[in-house]
Protein backbone atom coordinates (compact mmCIF):
# COMPACT_ATOMS: atom_id res chain seq x y z
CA UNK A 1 0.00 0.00 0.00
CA UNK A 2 2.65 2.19 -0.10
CA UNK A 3 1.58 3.46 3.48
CA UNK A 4 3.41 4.32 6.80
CA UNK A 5 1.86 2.84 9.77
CA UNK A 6 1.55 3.34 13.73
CA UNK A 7 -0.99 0.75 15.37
CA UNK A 8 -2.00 -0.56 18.65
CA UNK A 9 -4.64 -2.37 19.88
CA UNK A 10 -5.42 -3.10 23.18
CA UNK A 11 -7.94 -5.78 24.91
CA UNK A 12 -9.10 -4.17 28.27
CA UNK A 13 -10.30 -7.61 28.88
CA UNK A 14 -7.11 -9.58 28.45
CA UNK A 15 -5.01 -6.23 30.05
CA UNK A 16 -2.78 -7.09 26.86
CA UNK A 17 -1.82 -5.37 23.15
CA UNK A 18 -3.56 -8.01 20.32
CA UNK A 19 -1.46 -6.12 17.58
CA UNK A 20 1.45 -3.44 17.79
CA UNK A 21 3.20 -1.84 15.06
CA UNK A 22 5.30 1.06 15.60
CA UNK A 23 3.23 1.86 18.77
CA UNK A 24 5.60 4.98 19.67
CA UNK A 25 6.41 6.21 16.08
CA UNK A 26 4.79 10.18 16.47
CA UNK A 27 2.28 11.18 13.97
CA UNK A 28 0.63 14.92 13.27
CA UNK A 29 -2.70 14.21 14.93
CA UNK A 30 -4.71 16.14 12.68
CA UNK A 31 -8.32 15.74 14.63
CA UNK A 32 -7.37 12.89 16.81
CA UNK A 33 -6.00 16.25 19.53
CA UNK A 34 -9.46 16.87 20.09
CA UNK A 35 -9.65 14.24 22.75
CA UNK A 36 -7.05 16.01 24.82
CA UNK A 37 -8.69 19.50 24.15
CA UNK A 38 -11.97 18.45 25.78
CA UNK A 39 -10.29 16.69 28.81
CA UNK A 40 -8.56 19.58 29.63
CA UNK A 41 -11.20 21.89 29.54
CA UNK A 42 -13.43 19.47 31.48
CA UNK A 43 -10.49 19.03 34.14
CA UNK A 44 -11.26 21.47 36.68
CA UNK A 45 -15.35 21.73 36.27
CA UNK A 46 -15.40 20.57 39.89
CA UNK A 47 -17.45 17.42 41.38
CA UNK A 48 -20.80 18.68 39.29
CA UNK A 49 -19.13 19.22 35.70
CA UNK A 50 -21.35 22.16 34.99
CA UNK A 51 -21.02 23.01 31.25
CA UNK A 52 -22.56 25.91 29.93
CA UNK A 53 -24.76 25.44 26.73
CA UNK A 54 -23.01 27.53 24.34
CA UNK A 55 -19.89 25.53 25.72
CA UNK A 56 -21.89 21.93 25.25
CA UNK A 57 -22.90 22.71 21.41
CA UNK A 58 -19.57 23.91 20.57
CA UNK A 59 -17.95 20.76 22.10
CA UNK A 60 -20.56 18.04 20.68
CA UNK A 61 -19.73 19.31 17.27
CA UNK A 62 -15.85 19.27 18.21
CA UNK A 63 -16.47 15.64 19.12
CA UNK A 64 -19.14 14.13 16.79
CA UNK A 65 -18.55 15.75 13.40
CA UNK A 66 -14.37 16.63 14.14
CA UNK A 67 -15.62 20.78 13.96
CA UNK A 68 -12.53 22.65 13.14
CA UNK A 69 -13.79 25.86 14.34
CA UNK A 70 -14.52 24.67 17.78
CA UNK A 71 -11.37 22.87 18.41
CA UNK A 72 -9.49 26.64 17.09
CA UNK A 73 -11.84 28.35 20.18
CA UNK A 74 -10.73 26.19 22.81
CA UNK A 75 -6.94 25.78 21.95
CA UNK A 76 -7.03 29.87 21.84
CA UNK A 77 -9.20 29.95 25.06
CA UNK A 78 -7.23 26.73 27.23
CA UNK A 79 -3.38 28.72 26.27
CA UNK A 80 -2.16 26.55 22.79
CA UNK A 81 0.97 24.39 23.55
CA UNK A 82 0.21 24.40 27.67
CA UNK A 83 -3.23 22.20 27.21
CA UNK A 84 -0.12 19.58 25.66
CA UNK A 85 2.08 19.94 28.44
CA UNK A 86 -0.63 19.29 31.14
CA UNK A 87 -2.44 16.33 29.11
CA UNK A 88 0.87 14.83 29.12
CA UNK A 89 1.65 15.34 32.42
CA UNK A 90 -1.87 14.31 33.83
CA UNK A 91 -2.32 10.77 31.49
CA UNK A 92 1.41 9.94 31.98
CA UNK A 93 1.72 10.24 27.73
CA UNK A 94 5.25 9.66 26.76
CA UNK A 95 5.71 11.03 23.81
CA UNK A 96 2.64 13.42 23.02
CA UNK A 97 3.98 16.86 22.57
CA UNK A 98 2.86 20.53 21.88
CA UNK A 99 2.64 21.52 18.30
CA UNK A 100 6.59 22.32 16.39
CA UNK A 101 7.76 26.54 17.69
CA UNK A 102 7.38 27.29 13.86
CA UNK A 103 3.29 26.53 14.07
CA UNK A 104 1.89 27.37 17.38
CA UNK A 105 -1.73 27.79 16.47
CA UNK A 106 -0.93 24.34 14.79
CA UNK A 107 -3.37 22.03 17.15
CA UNK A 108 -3.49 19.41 14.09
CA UNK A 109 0.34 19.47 14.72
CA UNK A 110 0.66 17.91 18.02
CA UNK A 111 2.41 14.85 17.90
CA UNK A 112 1.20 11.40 19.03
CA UNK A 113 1.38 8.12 19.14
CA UNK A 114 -0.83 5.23 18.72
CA UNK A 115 0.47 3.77 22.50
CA UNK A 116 -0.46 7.79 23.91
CA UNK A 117 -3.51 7.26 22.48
CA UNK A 118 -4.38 3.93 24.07
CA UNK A 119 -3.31 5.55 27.16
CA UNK A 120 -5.73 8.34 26.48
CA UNK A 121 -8.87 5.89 26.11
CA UNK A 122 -7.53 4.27 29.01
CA UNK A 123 -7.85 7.13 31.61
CA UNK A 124 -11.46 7.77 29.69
CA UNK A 125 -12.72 4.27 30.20
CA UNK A 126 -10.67 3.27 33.63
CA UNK A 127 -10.17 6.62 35.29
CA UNK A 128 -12.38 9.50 34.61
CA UNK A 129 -14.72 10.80 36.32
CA UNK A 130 -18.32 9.13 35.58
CA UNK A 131 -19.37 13.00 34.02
CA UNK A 132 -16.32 13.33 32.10
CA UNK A 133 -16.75 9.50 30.50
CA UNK A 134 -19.82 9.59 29.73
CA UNK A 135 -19.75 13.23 28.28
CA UNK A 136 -16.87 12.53 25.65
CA UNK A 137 -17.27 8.81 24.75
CA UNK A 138 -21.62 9.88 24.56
CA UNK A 139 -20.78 11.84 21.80
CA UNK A 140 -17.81 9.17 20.25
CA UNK A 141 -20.85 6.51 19.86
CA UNK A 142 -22.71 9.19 18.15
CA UNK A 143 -20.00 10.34 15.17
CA UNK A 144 -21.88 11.53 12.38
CA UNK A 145 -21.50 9.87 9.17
CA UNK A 146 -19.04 13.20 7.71
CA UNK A 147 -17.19 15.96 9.21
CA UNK A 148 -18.07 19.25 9.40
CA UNK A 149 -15.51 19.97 6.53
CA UNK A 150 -18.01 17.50 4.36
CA UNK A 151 -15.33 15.11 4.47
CA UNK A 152 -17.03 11.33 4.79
CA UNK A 153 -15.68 10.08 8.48
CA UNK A 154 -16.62 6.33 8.33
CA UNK A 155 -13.35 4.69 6.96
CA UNK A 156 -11.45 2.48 9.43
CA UNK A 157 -13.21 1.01 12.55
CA UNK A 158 -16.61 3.01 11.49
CA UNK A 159 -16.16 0.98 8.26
CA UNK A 160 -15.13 -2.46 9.27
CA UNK A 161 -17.42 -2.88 12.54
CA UNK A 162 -20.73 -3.07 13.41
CA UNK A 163 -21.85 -1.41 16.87
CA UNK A 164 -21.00 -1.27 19.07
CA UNK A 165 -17.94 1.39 18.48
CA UNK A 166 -16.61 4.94 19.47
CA UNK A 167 -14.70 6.79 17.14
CA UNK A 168 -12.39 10.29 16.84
CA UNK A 169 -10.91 10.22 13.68
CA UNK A 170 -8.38 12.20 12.34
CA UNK A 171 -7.46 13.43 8.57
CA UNK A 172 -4.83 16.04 7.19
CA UNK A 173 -3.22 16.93 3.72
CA UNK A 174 -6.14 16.29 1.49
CA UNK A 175 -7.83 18.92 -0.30
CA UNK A 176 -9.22 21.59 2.03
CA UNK A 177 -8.32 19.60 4.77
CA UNK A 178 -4.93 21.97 6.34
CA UNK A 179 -1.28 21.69 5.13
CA UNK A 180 1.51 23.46 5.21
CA UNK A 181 4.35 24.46 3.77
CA UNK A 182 6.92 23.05 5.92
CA UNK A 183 7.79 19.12 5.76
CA UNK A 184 8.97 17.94 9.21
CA UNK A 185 9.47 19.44 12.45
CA UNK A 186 10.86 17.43 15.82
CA UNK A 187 10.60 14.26 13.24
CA UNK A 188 6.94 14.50 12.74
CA UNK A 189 6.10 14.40 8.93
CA UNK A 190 3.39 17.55 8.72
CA UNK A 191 2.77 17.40 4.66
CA UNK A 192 2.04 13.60 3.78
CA UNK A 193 -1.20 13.09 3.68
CA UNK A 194 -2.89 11.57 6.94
CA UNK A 195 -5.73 9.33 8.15
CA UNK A 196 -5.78 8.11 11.10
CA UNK A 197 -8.74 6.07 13.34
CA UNK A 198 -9.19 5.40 16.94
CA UNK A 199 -11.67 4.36 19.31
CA UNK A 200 -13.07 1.39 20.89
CA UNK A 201 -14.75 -1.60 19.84
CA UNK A 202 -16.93 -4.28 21.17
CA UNK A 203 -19.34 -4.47 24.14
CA UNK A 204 -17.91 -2.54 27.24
CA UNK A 205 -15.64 -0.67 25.15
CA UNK A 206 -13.36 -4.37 25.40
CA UNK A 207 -11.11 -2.79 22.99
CA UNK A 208 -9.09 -0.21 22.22
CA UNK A 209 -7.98 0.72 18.76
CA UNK A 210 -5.79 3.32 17.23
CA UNK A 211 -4.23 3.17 13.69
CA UNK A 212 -2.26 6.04 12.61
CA UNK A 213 -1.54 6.27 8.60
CA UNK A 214 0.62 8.49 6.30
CA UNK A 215 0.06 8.13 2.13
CA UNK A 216 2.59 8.83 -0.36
CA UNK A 217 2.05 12.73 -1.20
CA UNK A 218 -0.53 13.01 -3.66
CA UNK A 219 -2.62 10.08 -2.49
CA UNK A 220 -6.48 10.70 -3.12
CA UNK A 221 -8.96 10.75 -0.07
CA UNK A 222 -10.54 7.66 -1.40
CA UNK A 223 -7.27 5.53 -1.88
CA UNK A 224 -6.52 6.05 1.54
CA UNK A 225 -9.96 5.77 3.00
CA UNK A 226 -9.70 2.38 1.00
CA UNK A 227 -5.99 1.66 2.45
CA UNK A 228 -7.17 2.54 6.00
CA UNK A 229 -10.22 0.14 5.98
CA UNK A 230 -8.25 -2.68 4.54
CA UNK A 231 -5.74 -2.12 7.43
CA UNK A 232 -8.22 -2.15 9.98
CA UNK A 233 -9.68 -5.16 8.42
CA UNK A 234 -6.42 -7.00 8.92
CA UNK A 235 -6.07 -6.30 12.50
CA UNK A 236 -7.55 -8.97 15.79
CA UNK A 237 -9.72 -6.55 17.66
CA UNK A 238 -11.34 -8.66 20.22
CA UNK A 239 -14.70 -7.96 21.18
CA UNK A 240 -14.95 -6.63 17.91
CA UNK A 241 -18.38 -7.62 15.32
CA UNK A 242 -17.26 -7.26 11.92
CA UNK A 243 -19.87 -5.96 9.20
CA UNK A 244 -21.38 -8.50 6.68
CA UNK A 245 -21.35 -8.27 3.56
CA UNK A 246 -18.76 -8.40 0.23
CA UNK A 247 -16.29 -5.74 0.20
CA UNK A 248 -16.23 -3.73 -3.25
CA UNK A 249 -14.34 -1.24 -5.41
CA UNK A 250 -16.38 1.87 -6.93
CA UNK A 251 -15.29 3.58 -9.68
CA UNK A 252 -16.45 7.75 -10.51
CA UNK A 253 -16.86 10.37 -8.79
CA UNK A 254 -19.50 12.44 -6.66
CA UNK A 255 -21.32 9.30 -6.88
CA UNK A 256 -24.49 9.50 -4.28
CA UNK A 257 -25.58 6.59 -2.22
CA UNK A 258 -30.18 6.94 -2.22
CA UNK A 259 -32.64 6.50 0.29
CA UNK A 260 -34.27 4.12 -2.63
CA UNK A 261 -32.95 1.98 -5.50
CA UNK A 262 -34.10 4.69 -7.84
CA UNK A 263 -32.50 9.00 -8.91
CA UNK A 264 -35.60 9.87 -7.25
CA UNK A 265 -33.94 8.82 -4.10
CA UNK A 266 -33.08 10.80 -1.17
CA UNK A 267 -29.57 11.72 -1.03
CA UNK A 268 -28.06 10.24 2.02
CA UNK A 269 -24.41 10.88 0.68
CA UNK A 270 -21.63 10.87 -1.59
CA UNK A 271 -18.78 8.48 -2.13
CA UNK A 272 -15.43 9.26 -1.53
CA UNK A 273 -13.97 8.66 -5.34
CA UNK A 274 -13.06 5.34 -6.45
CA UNK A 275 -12.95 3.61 -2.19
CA UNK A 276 -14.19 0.30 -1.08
CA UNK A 277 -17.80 -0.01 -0.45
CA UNK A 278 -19.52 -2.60 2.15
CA UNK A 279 -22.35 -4.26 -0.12
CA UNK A 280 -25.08 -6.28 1.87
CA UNK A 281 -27.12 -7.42 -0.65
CA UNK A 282 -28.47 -5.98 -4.00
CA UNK A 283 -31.76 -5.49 -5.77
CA UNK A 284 -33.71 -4.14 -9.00
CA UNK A 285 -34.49 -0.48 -9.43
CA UNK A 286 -34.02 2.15 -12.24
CA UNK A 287 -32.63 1.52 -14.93
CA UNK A 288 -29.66 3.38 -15.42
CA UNK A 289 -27.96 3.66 -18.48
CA UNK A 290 -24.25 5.60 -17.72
CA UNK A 291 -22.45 6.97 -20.78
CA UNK A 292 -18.91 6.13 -22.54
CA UNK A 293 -16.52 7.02 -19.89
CA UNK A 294 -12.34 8.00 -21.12
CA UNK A 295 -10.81 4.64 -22.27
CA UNK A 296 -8.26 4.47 -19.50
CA UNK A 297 -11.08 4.81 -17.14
CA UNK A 298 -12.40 1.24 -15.69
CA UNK A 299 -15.39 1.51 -18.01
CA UNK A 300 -13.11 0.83 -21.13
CA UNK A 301 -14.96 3.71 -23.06
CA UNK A 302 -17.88 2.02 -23.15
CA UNK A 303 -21.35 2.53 -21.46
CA UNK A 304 -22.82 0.35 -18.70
CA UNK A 305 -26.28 -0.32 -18.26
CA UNK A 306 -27.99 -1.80 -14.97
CA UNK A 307 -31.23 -2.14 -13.33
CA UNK A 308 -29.76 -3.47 -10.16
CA UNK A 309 -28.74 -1.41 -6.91
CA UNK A 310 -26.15 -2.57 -4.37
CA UNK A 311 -27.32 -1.81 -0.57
CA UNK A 312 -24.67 -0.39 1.63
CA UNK A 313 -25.60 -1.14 5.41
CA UNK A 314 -22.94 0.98 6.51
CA UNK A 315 -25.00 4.04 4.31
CA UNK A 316 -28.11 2.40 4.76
CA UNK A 317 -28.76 3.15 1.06
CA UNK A 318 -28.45 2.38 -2.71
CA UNK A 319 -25.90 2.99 -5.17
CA UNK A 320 -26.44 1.50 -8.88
CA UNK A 321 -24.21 -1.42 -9.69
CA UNK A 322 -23.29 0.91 -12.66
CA UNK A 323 -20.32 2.30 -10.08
CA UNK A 324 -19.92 -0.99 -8.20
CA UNK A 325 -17.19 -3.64 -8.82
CA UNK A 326 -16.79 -4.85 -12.42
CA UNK A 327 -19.91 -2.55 -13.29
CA UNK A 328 -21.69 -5.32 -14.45
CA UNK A 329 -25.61 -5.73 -14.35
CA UNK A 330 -25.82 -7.97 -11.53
CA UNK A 331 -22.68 -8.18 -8.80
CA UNK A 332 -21.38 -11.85 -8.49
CA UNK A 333 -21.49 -13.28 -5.48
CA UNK A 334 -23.69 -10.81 -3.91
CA UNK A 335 -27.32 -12.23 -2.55
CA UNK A 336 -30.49 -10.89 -3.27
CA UNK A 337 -32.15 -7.95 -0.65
CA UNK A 338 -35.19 -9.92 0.72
């Protein structure tokens, strides 16, 4: 895959790692900071964790849809690098630091590691306050389907499990996503692009799971949506209950999953270009007849024509085989939607 990897997962069950690869290599954290933003503004709220509404909204978003503009407020507000230095100090994280002297306002800068952030779910699930638990991993269950930014957020353990699962995931480098000028500071990379997913998996949060990714520059948001998932895919995540159904390519662009097998359809959303889908099961709808694509496209030039729609659980919606697999009328393999 062409990929740089940090991974570690850890079964609270067993007290022991079921897969570690480059558990201390740092990382850019992109979104994945936000954890340590909300802990240590929630840190001194006293025994009744009073919140302020305002404060509540802002933070929800921060946590369910990865909202850049909150997480900018409260890094301003909590003092930039210093929320780092106490996080670190206050989790025991040992090698989580403050974003490089060159980028201060730089929160998507703070290195990490897949072992810090183990230890970071750890304090959340084992040590926390009740309030503060249930407040930050309340809104992990409930990550919407894309970020704020519009970009889609389900790749990696959204994509490969079933509930139940938390996640704060973290992407960088793409299109409109942040970048900057500058390749490496204190040995982080800040310019490849990034993807990274964490959160827990299984019944009682039984495990813990953080993989941190880098792409070859240039890599498309789809490819390494794609690269991600297949990673995750790979790993033992105990506790964990995989999704059925057939893994598939897509091929286009802007294509939109539909509440119905049919362009009448409500739009529930749009496909990363050319990633994996999770198919379920298919079934007839419109017929849809695509057009001659460019002959070094999949399509080979020439138009495809289906009346069959694949079902994505993970969308809970349609897509026509048109932009599924081979792009054949009917998928192989794949059973019929009862």
């Amino acid at each position: 895959m062409g990929l740089t990897a940090g991974i570690a997962v850890f079964d609270r069950q067993s007290g022991r790692f079921t897969e570690q690869v480059n558990p201390d290599l740092r990382f850019r954290s992109a979104s994945v900071v936000k954890l340590l933003i909300v802990l240590d503004y929630l840190w001194d709220r006293g025994p009744a964790y009073d919140v302020p509404a305002a404060d509540r909204a802002r933070l929800d978003v921060m946590l369910r849809s990865s909202d850049d503009a909150a997480a900018s407020y409260y890094w301003d507000e909590l003092g930039g690098g210093p929320i780092i230095d106490r996080m670190v100090t206050r989790l025991g994280l040992t090698h989580t630091a403050r974003p490089p002297a060159t980028h201060p306002g730089f929160w998507g800068y703070v290195a990490i590691t897949a072992a810090d952030t183990v230890r970071i779910y750890r304090y959340l699930l084992e040590r926390a306050p009740a309030p503060v638990r249930e407040y930050v991993m309340g809104n992990l269950y409930r990550a919407t389907r894309c970020g704020t930014d519009g970009f889609d957020q389900y790749f990696g353990i959204a994509s490969v499990f079933d509930l139940a699962f938390s996640v704060k995931q973290g992407w960088s480098g793409f299109v409109n996503s942040g970048g900057s000028g500058q390749r490496q500071a204190g040995g982080v990379d800040l310019t490849s692009e990034a993807l990274h997913t964490t959160g827990t998996v299984g019944p009682g949060d039984r495990s813990i799971v953080a993989v941190y990714t880098l792409h070859p520059n240039g890599t498309a948001y789809g490819k390494a949506y794609t690269d991600l998932t297949r990673l995750t895919r790979s790993l033992t995540v105990p506790g964990g209950r995989r999704a059925e159904g057939s893994w598939l390519p897509t091929t286009g662009s802007g294509v939109r999953v539909r509440a119905a097998p049919t362009t009448s359809g409500g739009i529930l959303g749009t496909l990363p270009s050319a990633v994996d889908v999770l198919v379920g099961c298919q079934t007839k709808g419109e017929r849809i007849d695509a057009p001659p694509r460019s002959s070094d496209d999949r399509g080979g030039g020439v138009g495809k024509v289906s009346e069959w729609w694949a079902y994505l659980p993970k969308y809970g919606g349609y897509v026509t085989n048109v932009y599924v697999g081979s792009g054949s009328d009917k998928l192989p393999g794949v059973p019929d939607c009862e």
